[in-house]
C-alpha atoms as a PDB file:
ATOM      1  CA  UNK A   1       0.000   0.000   0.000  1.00  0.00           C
ATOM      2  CA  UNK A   2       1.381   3.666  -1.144  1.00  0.00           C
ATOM      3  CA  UNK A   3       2.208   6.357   1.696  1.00  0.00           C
ATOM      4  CA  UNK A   4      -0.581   9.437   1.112  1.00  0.00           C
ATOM      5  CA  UNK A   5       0.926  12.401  -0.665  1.00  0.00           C
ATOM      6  CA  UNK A   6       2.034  15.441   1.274  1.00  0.00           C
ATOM      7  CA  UNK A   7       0.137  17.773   0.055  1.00  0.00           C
ATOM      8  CA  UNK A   8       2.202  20.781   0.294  1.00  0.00           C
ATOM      9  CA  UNK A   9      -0.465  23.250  -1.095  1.00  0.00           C
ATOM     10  CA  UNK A  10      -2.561  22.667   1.748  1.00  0.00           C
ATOM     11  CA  UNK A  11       0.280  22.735   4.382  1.00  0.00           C
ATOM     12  CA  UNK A  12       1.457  26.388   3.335  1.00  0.00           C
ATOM     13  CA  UNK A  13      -1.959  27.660   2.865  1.00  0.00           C
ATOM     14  CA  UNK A  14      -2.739  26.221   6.755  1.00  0.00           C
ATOM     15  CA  UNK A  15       0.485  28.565   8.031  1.00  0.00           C
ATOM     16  CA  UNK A  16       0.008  31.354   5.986  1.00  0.00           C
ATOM     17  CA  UNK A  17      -3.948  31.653   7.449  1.00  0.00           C
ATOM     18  CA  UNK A  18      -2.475  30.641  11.037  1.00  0.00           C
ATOM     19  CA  UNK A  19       0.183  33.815  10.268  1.00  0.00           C
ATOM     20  CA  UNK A  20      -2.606  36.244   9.387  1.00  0.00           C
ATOM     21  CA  UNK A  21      -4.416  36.022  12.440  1.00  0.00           C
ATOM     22  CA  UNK A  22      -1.794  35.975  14.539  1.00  0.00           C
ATOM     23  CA  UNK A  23      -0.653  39.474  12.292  1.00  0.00           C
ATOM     24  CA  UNK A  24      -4.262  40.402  13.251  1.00  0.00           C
ATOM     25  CA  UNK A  25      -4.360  39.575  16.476  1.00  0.00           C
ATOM     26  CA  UNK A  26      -1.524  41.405  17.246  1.00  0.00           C
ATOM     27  CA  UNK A  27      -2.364  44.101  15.649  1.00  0.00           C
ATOM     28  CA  UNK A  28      -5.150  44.792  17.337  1.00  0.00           C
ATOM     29  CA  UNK A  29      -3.640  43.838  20.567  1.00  0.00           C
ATOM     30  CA  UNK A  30      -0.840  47.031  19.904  1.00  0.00           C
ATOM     31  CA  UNK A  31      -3.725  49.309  18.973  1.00  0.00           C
ATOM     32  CA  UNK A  32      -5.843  48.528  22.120  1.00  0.00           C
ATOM     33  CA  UNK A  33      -2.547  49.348  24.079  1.00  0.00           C
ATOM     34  CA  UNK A  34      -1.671  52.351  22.468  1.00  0.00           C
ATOM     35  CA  UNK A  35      -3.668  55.096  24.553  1.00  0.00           C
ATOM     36  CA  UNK A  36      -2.207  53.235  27.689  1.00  0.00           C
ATOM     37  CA  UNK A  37       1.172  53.907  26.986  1.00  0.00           C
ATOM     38  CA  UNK A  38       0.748  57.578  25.476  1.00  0.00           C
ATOM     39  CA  UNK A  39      -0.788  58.006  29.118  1.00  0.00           C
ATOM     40  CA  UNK A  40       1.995  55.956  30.848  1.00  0.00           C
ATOM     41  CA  UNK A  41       4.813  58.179  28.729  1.00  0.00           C
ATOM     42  CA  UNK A  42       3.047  61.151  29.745  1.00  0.00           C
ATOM     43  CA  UNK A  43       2.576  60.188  33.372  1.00  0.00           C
ATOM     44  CA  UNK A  44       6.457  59.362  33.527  1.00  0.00           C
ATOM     45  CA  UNK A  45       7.187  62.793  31.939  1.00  0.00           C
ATOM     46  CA  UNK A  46       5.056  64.632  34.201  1.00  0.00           C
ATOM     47  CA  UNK A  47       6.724  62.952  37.590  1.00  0.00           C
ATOM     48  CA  UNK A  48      10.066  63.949  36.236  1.00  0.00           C
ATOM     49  CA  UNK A  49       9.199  67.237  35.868  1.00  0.00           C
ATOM     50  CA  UNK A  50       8.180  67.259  39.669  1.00  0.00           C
ATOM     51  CA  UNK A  51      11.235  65.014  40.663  1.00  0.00           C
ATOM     52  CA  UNK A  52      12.821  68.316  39.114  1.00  0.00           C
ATOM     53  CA  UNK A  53      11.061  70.671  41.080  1.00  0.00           C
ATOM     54  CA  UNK A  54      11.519  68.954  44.355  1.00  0.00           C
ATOM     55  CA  UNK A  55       7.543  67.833  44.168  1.00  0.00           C
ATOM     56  CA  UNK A  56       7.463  64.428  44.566  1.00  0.00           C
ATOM     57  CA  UNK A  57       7.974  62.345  46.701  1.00  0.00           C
ATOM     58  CA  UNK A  58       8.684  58.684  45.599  1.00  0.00           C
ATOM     59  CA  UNK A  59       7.745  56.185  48.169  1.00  0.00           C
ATOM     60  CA  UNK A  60       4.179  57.947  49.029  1.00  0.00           C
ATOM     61  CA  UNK A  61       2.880  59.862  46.135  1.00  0.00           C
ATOM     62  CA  UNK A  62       0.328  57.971  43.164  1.00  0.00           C
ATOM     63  CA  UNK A  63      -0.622  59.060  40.066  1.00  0.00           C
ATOM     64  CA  UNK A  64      -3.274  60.635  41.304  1.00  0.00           C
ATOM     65  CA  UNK A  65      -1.320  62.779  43.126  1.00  0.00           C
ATOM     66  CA  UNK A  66       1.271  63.768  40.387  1.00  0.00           C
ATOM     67  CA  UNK A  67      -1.473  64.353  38.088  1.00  0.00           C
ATOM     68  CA  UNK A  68      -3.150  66.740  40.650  1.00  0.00           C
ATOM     69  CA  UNK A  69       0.088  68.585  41.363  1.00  0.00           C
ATOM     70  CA  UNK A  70       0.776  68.713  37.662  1.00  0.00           C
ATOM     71  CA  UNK A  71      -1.797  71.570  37.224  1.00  0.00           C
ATOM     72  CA  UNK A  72       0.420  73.876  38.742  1.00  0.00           C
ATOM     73  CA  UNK A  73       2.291  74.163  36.100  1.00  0.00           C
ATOM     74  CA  UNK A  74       1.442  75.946  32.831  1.00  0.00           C
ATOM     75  CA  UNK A  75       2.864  74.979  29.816  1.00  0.00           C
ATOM     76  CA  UNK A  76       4.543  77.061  27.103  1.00  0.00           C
ATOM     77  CA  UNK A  77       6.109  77.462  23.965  1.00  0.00           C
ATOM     78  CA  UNK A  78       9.530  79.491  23.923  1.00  0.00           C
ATOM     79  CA  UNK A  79      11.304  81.226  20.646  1.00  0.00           C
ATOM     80  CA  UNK A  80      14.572  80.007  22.201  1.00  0.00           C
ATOM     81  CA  UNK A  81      16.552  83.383  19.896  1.00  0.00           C
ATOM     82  CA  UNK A  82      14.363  86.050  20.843  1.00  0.00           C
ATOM     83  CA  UNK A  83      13.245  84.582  24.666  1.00  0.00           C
ATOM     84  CA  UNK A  84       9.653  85.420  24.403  1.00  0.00           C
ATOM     85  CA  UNK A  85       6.376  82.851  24.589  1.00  0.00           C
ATOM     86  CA  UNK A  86       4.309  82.278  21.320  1.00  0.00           C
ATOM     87  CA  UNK A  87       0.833  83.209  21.417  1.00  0.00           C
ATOM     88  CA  UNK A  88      -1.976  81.230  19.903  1.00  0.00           C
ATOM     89  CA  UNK A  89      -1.439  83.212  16.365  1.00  0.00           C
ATOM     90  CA  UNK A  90       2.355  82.761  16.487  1.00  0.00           C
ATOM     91  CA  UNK A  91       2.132  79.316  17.291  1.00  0.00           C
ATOM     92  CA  UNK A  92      -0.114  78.336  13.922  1.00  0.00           C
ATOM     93  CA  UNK A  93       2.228  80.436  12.351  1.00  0.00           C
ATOM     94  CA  UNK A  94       4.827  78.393  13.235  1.00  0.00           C
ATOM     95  CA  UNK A  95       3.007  74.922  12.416  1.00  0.00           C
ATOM     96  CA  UNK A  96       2.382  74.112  16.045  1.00  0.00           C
ATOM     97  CA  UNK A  97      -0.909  73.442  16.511  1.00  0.00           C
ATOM     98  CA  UNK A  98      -1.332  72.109  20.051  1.00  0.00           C
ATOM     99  CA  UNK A  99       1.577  73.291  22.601  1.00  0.00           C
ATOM    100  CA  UNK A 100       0.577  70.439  25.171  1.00  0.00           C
ATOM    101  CA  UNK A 101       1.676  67.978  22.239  1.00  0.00           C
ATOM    102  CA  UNK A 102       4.572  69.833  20.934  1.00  0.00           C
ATOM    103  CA  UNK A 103       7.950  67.809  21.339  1.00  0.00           C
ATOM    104  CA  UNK A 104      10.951  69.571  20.734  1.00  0.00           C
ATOM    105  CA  UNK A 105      13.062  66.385  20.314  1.00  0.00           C
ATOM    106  CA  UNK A 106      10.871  65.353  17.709  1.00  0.00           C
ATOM    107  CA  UNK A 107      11.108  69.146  16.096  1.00  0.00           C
ATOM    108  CA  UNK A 108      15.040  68.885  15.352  1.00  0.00           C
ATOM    109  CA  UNK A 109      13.783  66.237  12.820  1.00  0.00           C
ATOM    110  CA  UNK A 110      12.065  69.196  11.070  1.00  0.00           C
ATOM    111  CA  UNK A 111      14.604  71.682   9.175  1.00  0.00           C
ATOM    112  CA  UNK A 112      11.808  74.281   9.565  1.00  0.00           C
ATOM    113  CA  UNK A 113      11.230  74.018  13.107  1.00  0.00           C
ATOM    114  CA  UNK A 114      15.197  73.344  14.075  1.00  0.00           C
ATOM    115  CA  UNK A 115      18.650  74.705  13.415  1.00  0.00           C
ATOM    116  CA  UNK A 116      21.458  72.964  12.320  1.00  0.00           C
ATOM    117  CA  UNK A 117      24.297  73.415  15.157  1.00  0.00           C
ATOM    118  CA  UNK A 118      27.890  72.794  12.642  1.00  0.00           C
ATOM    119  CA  UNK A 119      30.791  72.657  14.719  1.00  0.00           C
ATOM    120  CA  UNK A 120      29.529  75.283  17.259  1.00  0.00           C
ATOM    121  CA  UNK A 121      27.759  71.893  19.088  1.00  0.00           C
ATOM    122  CA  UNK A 122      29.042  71.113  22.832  1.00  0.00           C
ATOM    123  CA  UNK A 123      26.233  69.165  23.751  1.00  0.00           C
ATOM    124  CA  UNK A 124      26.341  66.575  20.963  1.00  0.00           C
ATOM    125  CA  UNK A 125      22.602  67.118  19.542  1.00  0.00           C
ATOM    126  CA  UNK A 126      22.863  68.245  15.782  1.00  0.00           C
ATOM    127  CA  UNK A 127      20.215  70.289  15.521  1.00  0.00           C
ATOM    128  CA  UNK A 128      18.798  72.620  18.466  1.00  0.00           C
ATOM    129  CA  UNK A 129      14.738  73.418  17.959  1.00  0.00           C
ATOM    130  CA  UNK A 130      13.414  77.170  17.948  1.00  0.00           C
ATOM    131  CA  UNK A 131      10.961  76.717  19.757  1.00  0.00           C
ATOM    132  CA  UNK A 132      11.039  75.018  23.446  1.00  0.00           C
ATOM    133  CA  UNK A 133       8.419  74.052  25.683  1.00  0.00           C
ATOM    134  CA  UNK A 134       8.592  74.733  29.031  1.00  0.00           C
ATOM    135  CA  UNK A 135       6.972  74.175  32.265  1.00  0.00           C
ATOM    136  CA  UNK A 136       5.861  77.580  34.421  1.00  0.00           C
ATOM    137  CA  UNK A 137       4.715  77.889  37.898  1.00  0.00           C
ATOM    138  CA  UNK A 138       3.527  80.962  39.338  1.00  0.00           C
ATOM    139  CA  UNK A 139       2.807  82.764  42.759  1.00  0.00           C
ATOM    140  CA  UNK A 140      -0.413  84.125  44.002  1.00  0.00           C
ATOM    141  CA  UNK A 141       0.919  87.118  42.005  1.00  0.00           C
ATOM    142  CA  UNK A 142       1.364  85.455  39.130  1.00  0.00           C
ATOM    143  CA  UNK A 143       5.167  85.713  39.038  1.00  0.00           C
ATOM    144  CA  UNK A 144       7.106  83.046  37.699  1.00  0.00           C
ATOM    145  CA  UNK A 145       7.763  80.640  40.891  1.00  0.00           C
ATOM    146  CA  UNK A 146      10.196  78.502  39.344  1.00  0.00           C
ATOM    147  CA  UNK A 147      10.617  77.160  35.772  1.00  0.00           C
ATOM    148  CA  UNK A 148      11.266  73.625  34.548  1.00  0.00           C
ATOM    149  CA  UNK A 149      13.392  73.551  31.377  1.00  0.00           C
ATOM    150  CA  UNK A 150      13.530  70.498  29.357  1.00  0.00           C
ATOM    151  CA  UNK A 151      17.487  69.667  28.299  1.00  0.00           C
ATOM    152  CA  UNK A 152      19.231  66.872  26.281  1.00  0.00           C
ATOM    153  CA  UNK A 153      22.699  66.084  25.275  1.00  0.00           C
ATOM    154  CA  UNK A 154      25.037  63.482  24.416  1.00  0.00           C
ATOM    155  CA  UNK A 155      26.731  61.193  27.142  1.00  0.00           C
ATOM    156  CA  UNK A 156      29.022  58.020  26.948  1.00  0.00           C
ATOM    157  CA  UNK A 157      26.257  56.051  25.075  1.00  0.00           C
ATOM    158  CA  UNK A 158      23.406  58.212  23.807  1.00  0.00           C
ATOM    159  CA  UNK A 159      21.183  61.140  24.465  1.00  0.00           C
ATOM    160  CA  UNK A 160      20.154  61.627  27.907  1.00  0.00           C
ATOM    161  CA  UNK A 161      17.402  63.449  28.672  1.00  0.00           C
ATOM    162  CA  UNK A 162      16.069  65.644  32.008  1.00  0.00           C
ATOM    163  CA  UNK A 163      14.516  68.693  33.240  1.00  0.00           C
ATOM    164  CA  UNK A 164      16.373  71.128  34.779  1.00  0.00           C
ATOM    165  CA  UNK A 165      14.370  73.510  37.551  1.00  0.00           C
ATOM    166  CA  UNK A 166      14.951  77.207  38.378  1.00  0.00           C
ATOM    167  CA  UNK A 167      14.347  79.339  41.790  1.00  0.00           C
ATOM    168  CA  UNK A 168      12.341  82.624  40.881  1.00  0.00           C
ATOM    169  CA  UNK A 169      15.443  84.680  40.289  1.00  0.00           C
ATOM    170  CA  UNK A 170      16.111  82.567  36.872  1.00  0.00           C
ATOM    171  CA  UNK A 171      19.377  81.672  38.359  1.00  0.00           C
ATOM    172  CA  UNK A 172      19.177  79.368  41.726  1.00  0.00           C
ATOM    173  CA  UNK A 173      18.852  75.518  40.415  1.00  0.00           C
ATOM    174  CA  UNK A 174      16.271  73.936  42.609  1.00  0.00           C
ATOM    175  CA  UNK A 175      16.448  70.605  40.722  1.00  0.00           C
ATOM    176  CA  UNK A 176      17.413  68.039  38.211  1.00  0.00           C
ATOM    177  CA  UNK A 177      16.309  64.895  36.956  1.00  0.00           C
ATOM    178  CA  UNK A 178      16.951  62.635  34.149  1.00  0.00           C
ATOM    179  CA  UNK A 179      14.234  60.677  32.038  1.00  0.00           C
ATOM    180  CA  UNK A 180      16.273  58.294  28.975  1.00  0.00           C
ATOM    181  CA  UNK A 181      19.836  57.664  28.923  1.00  0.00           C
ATOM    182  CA  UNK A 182      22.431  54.849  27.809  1.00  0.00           C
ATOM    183  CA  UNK A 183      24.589  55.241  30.489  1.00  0.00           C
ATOM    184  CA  UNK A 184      26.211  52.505  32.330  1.00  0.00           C
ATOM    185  CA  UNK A 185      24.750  51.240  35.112  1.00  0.00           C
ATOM    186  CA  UNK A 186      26.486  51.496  38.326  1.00  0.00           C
ATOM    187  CA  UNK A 187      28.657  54.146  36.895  1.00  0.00           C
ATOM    188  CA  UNK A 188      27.637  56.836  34.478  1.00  0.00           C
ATOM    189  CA  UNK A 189      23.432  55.310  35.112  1.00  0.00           C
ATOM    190  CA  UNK A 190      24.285  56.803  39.121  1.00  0.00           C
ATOM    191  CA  UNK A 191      23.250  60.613  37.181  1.00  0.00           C
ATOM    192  CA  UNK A 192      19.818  59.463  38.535  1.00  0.00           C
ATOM    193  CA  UNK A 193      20.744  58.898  42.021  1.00  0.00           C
ATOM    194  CA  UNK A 194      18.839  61.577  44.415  1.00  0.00           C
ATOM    195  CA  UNK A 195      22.150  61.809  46.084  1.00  0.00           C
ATOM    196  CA  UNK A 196      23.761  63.193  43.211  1.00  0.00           C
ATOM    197  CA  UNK A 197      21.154  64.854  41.946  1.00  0.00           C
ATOM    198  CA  UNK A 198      20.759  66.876  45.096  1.00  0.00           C
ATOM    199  CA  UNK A 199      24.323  68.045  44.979  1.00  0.00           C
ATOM    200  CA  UNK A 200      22.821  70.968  42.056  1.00  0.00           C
ATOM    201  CA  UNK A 201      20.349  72.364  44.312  1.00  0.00           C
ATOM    202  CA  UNK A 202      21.364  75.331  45.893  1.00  0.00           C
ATOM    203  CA  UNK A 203      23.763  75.826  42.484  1.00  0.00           C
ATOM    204  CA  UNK A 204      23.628  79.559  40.680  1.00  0.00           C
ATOM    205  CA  UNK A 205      23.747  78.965  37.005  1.00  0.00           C
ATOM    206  CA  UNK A 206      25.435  82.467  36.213  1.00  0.00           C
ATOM    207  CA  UNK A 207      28.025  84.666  37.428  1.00  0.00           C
ATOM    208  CA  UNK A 208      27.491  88.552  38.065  1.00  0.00           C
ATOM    209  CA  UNK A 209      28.588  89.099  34.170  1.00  0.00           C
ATOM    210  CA  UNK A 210      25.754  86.659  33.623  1.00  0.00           C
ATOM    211  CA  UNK A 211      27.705  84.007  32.259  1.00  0.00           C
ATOM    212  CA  UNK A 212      27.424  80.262  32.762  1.00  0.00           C
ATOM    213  CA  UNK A 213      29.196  79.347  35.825  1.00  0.00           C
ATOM    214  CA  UNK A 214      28.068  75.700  36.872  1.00  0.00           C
ATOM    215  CA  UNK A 215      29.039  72.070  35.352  1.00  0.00           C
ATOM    216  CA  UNK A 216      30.546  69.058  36.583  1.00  0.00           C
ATOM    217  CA  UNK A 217      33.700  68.062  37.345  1.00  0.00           C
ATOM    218  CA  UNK A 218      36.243  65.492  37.458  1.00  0.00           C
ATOM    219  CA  UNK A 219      35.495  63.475  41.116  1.00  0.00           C
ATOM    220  CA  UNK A 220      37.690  64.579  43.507  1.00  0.00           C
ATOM    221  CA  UNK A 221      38.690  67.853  41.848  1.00  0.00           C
ATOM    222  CA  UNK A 222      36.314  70.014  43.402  1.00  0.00           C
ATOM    223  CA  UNK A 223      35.501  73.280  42.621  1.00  0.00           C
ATOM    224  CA  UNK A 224      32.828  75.942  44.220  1.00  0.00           C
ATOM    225  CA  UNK A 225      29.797  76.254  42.188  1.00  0.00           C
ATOM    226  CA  UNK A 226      30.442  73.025  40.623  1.00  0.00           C
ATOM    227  CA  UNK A 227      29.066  69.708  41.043  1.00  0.00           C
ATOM    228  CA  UNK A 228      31.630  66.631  41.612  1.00  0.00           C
ATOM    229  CA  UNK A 229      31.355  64.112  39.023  1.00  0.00           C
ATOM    230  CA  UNK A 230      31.176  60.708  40.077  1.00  0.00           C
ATOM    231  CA  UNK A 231      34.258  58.300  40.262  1.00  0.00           C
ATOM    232  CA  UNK A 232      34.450  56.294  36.904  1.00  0.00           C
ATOM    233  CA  UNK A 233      31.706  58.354  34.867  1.00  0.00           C
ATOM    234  CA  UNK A 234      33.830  60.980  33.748  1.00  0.00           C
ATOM    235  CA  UNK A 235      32.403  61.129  30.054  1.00  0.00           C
ATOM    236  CA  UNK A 236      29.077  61.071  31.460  1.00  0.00           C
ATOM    237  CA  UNK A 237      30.008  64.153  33.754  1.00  0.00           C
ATOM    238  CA  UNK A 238      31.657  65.700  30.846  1.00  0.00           C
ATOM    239  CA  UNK A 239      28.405  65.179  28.631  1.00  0.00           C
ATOM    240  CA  UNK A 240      25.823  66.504  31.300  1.00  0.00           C
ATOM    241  CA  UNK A 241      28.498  69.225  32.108  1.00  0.00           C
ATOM    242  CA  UNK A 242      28.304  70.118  28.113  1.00  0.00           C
ATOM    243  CA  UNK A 243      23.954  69.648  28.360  1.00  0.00           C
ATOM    244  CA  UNK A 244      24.162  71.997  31.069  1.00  0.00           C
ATOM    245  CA  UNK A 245      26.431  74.592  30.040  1.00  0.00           C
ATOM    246  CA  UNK A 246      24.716  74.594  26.244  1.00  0.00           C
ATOM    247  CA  UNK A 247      20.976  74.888  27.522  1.00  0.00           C
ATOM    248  CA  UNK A 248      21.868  78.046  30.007  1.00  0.00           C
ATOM    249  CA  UNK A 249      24.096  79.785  27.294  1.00  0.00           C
ATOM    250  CA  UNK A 250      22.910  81.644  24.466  1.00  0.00           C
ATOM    251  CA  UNK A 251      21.875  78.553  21.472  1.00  0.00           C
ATOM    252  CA  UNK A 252      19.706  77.697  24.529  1.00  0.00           C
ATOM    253  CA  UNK A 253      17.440  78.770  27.202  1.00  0.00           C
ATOM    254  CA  UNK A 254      18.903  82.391  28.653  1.00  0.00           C
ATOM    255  CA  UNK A 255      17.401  85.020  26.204  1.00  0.00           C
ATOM    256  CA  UNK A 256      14.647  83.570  27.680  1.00  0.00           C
ATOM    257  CA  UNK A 257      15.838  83.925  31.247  1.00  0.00           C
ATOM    258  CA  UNK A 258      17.195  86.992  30.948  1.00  0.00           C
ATOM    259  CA  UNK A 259      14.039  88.370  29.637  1.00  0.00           C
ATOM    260  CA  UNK A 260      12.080  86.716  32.363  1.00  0.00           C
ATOM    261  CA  UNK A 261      14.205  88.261  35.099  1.00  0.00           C
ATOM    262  CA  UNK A 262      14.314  91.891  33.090  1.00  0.00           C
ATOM    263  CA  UNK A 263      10.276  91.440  33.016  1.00  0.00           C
ATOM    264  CA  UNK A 264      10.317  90.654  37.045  1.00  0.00           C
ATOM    265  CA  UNK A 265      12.809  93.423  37.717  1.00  0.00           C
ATOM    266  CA  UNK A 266      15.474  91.128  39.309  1.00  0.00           C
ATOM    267  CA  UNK A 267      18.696  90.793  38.845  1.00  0.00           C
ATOM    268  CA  UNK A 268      21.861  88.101  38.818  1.00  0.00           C
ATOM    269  CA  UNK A 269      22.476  88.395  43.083  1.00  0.00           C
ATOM    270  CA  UNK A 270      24.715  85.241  44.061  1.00  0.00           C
ATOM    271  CA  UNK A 271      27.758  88.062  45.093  1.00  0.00           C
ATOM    272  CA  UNK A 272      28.526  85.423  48.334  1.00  0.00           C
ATOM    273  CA  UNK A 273      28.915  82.744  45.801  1.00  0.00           C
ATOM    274  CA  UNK A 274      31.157  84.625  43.610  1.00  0.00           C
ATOM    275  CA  UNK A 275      33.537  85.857  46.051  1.00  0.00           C
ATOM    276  CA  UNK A 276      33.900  82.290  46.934  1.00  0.00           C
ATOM    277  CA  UNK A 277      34.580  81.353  43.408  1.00  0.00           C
ATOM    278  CA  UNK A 278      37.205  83.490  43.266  1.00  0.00           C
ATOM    279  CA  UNK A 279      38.988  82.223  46.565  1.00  0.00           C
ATOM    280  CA  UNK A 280      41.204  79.044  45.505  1.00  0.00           C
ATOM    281  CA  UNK A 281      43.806  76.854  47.395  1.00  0.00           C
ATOM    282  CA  UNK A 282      47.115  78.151  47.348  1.00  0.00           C
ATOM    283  CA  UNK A 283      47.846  75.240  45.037  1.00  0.00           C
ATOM    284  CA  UNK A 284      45.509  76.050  42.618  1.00  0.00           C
ATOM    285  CA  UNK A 285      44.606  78.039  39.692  1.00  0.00           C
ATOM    286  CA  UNK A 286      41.531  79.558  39.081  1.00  0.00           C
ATOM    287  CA  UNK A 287      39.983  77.983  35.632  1.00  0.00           C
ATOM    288  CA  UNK A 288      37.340  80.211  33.716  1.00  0.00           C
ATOM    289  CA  UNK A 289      34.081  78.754  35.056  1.00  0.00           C
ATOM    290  CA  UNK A 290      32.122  79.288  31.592  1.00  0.00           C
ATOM    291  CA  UNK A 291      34.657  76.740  29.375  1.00  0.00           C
ATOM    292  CA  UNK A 292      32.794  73.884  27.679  1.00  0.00           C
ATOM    293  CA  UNK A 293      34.904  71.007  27.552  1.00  0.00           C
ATOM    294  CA  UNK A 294      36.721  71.164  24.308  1.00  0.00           C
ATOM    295  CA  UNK A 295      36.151  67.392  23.039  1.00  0.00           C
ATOM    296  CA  UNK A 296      32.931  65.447  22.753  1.00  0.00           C
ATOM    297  CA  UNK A 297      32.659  62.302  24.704  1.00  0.00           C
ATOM    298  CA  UNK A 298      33.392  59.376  22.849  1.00  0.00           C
ATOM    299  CA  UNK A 299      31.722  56.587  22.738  1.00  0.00           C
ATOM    300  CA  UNK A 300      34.700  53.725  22.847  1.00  0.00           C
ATOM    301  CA  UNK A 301      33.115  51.762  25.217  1.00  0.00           C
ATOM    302  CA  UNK A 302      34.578  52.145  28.739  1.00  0.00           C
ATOM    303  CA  UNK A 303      33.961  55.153  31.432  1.00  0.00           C
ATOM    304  CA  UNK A 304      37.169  57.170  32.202  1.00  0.00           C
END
């Protein structure tokens, strides 16, 4: 008696119909999903931005409670060269038709919403957007309280990403946090330790010439105003050193900040800082405080 024929016809045409429901299934599946985790990536962004301002508090507070303190903060759009906001007819004008859903990440990927940086690029990101969104919170008198500045550049890895937080007098840091990164854990990664993150508060961004005079540098080298790095990260220092320095300079967020404190009638007033600044060990000489670091970090696989 013959063996039965495989029919081969039958066998492909059994996998390809098994493939296109499991293609459908999945689909669907990914599409269901997909308002959960625009909600989820907004929740995450939102408690950054209070980890930032010193408004959360990690082992107690729920969504619920983030989401609640989240309305204290208005959001806007910035022209990052001129330092003013963009009303609803400047914003169409630009092609931004919703500021809440504006990402300025995603802008550099738009030559008419971003500026190619060239060679004059410290922080690592190509382009730089025009137009930044930014987090406000006000007093009872509807001065700026403190402002939450979103801020990217390149590390060991990658991009890292974080929110940087400013005291009423658009110079006093109150906070930083950081969001996405590459770094490597248990060395550059430690950026988002609260420990090391809570070495910047306290930290004035500018001197009394307003220029940038905060980074990070090389652990156990300290230096007043500055924030140590941490042993065996020093390209990751070096990178959020560069992030730092580039977003409170003049590609990035101070037209803005100067404008806000000219508008508010204060001015740059750290003069305690400076004069300790300017007092260095006998053994030391004093370095120019607004210096990026002259080389990018490069990615070659180990932290220095």
């Amino acid at each position: 008696m013959s063996k039965p024929k495989s029919n081969n016809t039958k066998t492909i045409s059994v996998a390809l119909t098994l493939c296109l429901v499991c293609s459908v299934l999945v689909s669907a599946v990914a599409v269901g999903l997909k308002p959960s985790q625009i909600e989820n990536a907004r929740l995450d962004r939102n408690k950054n931005i209070l980890v930032a301002a010193g408004m959360y508090d990690a082992e107690s507070d729920t969504p619920k409670d983030v989401a609640e303190r989240f309305k204290d903060f208005e959001v806007k759009i910035v022209d990052l060269s001129k330092g003013n906001y963009l009303d609803d007819d400047a914003l169409n004008e630009a092609g931004i038709p919703d500021r809440n859903a504006y990402d300025a990440s995603q802008a550099t990927k738009n030559q008419a919403l971003s500026e190619d940086l060239g060679d004059n690029d410290p922080a690592g990101i190509g382009r730089v957007p025009k137009y930044a969104k930014v987090y406000v919170k006000s007093d009872d008198a509807g001065q700026p309280e403190m402002v939450v500045l979103p801020i990217q550049g390149y590390g060991l890895w990658g991009t890292i990403y974080g929110f940087l937080t400013l005291e009423s007098d658009m110079n006093t840091i109150k906070g930083i946090s950081f969001y996405e990164h590459k770094e490597t854990p248990g060395l550059g990664a430690r950026i988002e330790e609260p420990e090391w993150r809570a070495k910047w508060s306290g930290i004035h961004s500018y001197d009394e010439n307003g220029d940038v005079a905060t980074g990070v540098t090389k652990a156990g080298n300290p230096k007043e105003n500055w924030v140590d790095g941490i042993s065996g990260a020093t390209l990751t220092g070096r990178g959020v050193s560069n992030m730092i320095q580039f977003w409170l300079g003049e590609q990035g967020y101070k037209p803005y900040l100067d404008a806000l404190r000219e508008e508010s009638g204060k001015t740059i007033d750290n003069a305690d800082t400076q004069a300790s600044q300017l007092t260095q060990p006998d053994n030391q000489t004093a370095q120019p405080t607004t210096e990026l670091a002259a080389a990018l970090p490069v990615a070659n696989g180990k932290e220095a």
